[in-house]
PDB file of N, CA and C in Angstrom:
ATOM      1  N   UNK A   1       6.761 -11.514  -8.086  1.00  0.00           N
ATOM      2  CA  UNK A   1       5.380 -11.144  -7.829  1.00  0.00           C
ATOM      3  C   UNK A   1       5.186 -10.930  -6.334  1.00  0.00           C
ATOM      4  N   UNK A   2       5.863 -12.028  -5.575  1.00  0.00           N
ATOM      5  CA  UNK A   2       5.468 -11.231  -3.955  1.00  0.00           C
ATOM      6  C   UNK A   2       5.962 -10.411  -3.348  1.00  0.00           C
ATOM      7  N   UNK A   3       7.613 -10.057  -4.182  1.00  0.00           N
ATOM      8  CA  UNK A   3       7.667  -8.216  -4.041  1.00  0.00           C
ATOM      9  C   UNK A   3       7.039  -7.606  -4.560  1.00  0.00           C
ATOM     10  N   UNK A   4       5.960  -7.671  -5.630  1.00  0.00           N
ATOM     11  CA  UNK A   4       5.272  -6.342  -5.829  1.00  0.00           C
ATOM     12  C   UNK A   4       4.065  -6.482  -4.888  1.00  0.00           C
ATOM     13  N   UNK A   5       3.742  -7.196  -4.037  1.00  0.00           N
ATOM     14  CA  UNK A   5       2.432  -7.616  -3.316  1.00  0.00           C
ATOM     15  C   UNK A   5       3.263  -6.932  -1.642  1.00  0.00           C
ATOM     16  N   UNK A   6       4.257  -7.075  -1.235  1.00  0.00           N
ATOM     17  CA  UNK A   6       5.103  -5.910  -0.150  1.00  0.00           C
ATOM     18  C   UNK A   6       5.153  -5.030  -0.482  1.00  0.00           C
ATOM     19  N   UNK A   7       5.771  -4.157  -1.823  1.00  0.00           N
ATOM     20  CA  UNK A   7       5.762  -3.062  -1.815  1.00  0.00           C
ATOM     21  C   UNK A   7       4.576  -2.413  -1.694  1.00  0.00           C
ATOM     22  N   UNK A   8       3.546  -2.997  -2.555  1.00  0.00           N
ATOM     23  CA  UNK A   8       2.106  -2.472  -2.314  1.00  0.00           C
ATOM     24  C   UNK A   8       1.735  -1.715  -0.980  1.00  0.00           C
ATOM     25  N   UNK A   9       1.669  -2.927   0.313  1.00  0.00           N
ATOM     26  CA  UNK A   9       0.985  -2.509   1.317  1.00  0.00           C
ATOM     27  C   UNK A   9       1.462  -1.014   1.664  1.00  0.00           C
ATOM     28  N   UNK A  10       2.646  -0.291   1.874  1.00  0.00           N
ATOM     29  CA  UNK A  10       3.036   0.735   2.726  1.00  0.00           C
ATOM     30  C   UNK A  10       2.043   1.695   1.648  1.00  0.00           C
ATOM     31  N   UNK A  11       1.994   1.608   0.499  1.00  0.00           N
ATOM     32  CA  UNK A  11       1.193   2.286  -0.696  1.00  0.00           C
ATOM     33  C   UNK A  11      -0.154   2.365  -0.178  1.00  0.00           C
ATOM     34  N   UNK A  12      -0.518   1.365  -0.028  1.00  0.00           N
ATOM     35  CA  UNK A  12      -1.834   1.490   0.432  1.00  0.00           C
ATOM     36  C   UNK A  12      -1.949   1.957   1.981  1.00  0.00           C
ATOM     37  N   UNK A  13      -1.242   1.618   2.821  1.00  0.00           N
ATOM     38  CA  UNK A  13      -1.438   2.138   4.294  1.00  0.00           C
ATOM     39  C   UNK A  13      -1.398   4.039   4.384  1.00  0.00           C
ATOM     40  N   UNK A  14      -0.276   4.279   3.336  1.00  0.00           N
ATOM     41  CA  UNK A  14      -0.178   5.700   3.058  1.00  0.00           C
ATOM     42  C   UNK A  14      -1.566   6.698   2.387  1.00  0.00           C
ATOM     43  N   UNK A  15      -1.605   5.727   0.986  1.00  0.00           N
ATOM     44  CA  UNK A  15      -3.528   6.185   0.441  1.00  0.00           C
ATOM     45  C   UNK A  15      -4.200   5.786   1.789  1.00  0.00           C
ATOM     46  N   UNK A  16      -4.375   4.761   2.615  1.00  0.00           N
ATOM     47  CA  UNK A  16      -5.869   5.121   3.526  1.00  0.00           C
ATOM     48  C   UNK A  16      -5.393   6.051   4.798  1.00  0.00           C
ATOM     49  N   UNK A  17      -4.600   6.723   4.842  1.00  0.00           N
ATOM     50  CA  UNK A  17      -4.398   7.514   6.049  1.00  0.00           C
ATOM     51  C   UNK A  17      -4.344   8.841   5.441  1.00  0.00           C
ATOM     52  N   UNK A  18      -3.840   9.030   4.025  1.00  0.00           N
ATOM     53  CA  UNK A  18      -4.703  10.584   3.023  1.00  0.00           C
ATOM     54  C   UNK A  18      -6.242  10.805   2.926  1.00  0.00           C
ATOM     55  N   UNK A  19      -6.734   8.870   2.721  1.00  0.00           N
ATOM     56  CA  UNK A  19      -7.919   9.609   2.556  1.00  0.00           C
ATOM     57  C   UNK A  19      -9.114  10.169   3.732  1.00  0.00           C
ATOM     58  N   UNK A  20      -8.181   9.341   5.179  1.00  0.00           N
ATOM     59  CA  UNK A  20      -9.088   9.188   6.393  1.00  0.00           C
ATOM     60  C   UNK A  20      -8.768  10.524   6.940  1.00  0.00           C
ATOM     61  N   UNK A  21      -7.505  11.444   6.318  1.00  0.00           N
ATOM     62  CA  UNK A  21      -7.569  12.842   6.780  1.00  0.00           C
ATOM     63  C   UNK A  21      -8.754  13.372   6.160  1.00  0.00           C
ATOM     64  N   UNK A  22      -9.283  13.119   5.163  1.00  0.00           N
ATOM     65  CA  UNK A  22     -10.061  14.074   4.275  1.00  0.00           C
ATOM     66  C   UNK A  22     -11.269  13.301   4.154  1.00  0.00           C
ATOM     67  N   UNK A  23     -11.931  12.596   5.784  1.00  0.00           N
ATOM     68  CA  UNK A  23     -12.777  11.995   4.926  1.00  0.00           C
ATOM     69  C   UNK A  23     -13.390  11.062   4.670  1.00  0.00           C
ATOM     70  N   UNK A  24     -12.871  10.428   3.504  1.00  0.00           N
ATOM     71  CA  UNK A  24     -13.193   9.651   2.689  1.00  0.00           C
ATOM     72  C   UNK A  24     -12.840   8.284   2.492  1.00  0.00           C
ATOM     73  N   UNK A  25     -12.638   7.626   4.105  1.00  0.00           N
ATOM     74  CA  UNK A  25     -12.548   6.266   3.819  1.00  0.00           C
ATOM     75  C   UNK A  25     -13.563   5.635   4.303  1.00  0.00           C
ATOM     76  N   UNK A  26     -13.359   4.555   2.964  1.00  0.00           N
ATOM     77  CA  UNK A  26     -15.075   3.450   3.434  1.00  0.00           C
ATOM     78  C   UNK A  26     -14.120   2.268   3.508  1.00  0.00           C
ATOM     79  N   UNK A  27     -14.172   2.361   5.264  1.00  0.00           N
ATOM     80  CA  UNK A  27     -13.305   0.910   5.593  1.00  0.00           C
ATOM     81  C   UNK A  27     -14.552  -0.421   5.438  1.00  0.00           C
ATOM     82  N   UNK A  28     -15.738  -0.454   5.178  1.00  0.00           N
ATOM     83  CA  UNK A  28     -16.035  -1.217   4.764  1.00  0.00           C
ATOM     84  C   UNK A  28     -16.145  -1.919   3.263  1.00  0.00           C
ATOM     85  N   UNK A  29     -16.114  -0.636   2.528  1.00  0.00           N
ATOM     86  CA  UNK A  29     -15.075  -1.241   1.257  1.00  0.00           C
ATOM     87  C   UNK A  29     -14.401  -1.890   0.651  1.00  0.00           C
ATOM     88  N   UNK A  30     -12.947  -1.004   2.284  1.00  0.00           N
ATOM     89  CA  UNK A  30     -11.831  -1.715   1.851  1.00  0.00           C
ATOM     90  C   UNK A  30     -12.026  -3.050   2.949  1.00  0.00           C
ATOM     91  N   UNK A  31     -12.278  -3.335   3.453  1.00  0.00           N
ATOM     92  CA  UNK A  31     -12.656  -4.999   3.879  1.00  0.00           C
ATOM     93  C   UNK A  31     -12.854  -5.413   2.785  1.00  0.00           C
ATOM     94  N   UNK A  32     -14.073  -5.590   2.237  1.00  0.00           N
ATOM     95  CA  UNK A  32     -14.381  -6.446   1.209  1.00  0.00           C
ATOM     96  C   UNK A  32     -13.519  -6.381   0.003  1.00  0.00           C
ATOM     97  N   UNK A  33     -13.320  -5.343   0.059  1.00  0.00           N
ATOM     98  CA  UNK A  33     -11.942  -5.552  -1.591  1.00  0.00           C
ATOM     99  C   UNK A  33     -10.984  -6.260  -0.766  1.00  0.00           C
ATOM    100  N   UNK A  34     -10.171  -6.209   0.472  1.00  0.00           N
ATOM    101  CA  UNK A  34      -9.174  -7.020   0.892  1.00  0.00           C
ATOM    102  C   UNK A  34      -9.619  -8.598   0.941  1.00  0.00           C
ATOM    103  N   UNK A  35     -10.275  -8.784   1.595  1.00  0.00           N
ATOM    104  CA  UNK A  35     -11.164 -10.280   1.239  1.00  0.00           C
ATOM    105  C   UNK A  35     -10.581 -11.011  -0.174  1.00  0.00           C
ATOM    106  N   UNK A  36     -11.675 -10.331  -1.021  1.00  0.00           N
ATOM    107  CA  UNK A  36     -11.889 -10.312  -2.363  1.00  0.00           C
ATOM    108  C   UNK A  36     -10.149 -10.479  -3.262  1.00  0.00           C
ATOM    109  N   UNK A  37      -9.740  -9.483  -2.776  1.00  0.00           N
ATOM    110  CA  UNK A  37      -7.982  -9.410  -3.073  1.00  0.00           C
ATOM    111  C   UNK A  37      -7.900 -11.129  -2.038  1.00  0.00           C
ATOM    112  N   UNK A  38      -7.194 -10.836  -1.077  1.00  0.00           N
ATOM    113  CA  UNK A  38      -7.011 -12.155  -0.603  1.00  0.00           C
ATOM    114  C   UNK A  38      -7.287 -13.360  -0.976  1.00  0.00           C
ATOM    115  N   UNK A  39      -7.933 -13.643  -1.220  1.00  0.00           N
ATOM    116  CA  UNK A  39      -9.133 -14.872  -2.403  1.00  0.00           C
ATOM    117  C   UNK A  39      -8.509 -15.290  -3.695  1.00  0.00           C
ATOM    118  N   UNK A  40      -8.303 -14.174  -3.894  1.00  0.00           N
ATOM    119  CA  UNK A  40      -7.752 -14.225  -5.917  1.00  0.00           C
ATOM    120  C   UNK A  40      -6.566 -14.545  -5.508  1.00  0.00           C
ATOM    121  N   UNK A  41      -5.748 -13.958  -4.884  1.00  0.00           N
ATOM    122  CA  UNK A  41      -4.031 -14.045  -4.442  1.00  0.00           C
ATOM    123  C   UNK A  41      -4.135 -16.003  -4.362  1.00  0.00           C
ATOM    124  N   UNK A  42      -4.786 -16.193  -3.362  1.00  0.00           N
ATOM    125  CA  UNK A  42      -4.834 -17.818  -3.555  1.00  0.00           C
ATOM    126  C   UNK A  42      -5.103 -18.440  -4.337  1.00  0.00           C
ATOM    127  N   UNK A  43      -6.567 -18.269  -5.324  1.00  0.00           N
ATOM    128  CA  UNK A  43      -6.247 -18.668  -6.292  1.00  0.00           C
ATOM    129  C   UNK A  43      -5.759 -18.910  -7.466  1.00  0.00           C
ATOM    130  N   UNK A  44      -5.097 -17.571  -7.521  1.00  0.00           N
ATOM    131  CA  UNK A  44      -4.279 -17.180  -8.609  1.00  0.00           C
ATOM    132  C   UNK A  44      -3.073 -17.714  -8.413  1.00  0.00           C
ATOM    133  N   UNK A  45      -2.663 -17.886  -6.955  1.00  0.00           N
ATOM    134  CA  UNK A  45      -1.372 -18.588  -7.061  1.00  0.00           C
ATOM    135  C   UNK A  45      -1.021 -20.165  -7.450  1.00  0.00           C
ATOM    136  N   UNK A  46      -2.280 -20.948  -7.175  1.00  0.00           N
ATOM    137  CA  UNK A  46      -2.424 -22.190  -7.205  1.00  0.00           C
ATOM    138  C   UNK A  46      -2.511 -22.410  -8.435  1.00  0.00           C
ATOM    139  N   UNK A  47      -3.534 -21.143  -9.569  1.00  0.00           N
ATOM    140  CA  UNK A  47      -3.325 -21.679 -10.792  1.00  0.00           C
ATOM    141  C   UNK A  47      -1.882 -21.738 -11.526  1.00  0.00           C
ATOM    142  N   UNK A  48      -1.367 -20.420 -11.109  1.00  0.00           N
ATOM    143  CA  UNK A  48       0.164 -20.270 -11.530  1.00  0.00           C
ATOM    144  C   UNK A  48       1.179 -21.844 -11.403  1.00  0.00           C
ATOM    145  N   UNK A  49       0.917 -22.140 -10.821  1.00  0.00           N
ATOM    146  CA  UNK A  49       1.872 -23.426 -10.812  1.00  0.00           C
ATOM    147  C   UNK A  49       1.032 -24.659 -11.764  1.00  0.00           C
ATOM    148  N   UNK A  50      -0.076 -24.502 -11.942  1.00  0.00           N
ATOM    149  CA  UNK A  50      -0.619 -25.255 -12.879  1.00  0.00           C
ATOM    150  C   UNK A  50      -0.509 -25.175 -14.391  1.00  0.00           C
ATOM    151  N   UNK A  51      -0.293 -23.743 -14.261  1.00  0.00           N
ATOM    152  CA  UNK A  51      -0.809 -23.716 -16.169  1.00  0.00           C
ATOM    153  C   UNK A  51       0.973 -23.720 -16.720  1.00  0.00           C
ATOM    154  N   UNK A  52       1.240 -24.056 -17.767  1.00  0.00           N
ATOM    155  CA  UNK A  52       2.436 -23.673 -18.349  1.00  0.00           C
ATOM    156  C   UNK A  52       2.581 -21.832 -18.537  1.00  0.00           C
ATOM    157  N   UNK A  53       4.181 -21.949 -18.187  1.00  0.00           N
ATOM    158  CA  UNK A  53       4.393 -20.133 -18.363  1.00  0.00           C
ATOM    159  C   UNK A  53       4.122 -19.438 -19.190  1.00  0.00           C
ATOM    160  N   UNK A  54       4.236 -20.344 -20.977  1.00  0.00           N
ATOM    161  CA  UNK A  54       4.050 -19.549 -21.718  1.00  0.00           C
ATOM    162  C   UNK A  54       2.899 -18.945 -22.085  1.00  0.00           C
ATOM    163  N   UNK A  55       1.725 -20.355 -21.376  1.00  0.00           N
ATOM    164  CA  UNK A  55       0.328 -19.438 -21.710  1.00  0.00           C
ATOM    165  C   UNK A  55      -0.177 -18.691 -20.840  1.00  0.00           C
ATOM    166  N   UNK A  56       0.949 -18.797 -19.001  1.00  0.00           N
ATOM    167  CA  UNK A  56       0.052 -17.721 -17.993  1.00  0.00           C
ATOM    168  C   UNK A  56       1.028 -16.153 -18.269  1.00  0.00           C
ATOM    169  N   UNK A  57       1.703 -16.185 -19.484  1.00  0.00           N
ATOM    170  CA  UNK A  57       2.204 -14.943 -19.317  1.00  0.00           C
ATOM    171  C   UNK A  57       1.545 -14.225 -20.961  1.00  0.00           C
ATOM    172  N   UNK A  58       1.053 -15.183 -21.355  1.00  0.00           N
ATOM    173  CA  UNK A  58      -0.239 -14.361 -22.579  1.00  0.00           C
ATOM    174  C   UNK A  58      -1.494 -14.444 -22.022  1.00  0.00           C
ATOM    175  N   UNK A  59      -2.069 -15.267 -20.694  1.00  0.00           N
ATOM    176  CA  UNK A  59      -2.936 -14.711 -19.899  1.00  0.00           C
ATOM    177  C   UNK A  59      -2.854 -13.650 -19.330  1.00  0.00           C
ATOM    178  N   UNK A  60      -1.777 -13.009 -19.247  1.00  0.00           N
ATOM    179  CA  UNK A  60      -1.541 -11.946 -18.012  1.00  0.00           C
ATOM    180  C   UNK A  60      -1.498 -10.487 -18.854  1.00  0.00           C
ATOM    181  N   UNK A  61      -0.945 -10.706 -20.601  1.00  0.00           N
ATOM    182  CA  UNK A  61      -0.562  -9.709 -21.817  1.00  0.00           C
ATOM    183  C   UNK A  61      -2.017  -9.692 -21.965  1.00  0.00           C
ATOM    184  N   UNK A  62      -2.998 -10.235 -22.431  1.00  0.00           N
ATOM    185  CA  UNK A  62      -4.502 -10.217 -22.451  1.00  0.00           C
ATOM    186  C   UNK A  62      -4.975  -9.290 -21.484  1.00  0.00           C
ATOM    187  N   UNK A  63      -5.042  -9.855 -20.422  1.00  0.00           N
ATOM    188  CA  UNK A  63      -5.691  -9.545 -19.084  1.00  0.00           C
ATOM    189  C   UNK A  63      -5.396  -7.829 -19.266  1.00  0.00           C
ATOM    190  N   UNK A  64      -3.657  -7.195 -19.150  1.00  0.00           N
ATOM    191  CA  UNK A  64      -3.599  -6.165 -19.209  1.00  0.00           C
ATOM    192  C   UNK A  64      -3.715  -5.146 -20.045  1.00  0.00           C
ATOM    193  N   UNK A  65      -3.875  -5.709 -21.333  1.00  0.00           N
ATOM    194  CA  UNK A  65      -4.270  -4.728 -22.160  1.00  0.00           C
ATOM    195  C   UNK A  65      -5.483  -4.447 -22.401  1.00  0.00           C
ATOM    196  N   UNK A  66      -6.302  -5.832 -21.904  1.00  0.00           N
ATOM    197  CA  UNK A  66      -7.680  -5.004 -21.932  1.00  0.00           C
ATOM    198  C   UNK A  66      -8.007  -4.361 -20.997  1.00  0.00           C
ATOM    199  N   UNK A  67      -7.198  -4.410 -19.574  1.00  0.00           N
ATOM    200  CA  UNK A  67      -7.379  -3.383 -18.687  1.00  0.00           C
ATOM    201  C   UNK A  67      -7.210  -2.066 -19.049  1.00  0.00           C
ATOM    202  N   UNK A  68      -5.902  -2.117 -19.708  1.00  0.00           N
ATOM    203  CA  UNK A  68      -5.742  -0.801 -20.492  1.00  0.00           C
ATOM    204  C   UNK A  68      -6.385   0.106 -21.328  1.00  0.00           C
ATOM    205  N   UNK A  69      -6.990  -0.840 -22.188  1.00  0.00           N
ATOM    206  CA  UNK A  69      -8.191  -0.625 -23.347  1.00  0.00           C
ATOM    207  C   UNK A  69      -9.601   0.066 -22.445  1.00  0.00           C
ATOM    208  N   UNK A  70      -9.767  -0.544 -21.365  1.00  0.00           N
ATOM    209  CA  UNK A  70     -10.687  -0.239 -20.368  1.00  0.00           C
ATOM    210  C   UNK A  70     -10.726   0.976 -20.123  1.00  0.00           C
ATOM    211  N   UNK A  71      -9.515   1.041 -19.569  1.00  0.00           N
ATOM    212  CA  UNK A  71      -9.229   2.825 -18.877  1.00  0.00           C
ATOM    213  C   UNK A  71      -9.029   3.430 -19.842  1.00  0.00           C
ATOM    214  N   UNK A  72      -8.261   3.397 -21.013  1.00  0.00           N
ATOM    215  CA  UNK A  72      -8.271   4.356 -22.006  1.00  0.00           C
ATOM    216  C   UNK A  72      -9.285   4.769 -22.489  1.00  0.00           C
ATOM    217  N   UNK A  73     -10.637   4.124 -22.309  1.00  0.00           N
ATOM    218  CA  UNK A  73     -11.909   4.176 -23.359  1.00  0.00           C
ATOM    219  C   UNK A  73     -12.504   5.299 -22.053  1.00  0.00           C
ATOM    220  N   UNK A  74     -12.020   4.392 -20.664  1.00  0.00           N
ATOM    221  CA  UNK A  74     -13.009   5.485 -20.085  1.00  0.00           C
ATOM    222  C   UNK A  74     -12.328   7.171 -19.833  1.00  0.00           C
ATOM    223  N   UNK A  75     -11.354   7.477 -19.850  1.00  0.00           N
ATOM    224  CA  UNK A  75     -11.042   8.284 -19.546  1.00  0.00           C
ATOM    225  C   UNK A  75     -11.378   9.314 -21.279  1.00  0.00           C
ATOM    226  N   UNK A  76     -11.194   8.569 -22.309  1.00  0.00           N
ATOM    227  CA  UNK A  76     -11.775   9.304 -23.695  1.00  0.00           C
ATOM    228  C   UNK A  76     -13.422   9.501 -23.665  1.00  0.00           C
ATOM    229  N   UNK A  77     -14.243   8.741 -23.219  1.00  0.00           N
ATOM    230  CA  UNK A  77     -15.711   8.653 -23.157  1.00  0.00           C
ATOM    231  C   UNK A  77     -15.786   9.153 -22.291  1.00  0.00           C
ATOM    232  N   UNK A  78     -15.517   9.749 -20.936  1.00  0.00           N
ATOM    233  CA  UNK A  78     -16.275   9.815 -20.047  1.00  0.00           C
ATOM    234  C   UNK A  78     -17.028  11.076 -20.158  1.00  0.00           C
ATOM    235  N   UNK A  79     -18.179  10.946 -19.577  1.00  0.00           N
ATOM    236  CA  UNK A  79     -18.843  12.265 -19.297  1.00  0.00           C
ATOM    237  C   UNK A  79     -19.457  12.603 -18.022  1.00  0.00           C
ATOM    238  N   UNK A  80     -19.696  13.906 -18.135  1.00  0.00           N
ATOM    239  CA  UNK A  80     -19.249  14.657 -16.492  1.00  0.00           C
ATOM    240  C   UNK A  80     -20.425  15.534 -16.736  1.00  0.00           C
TER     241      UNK A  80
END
């Protein structure tokens, strides 16, 4: 997990320097989502060592499929 939390950043340093050519960055935004990110990272890590694996990795199968379910609904519903 904290290689996918490194690889991330260059990802993101790359998206906010596309979108600040064109624009469209709300660095106050992204403050508060980094915050907000930052926050969860801690507490998410602290719970991780608390809960047993088998139920933080059907917390995590939950979590993503209804993310999934999320975006799938919106990208079928949406209207424009």
């Amino acid at each position: 997990i904290g290689i996918s939390q490194v690889v991330q950043l260059p990802i993101a340093v790359f998206a906010s320097v596309g979108f600040s050519l064109y624009g469209h960055l709300d660095i106050k935004m992204g403050v508060m989502l980094g915050l907000i990110q930052a926050g969860a990272v801690v507490v998410g890590a602290k719970m991780a060592h608390y809960i047993a694996a088998d139920k933080l990795r059907r917390i995590v199968a939950v979590a993503l499929i209804g993310v999934g379910i999320l975006m799938t609904s919106q990208v079928l519903f949406q209207t424009e």
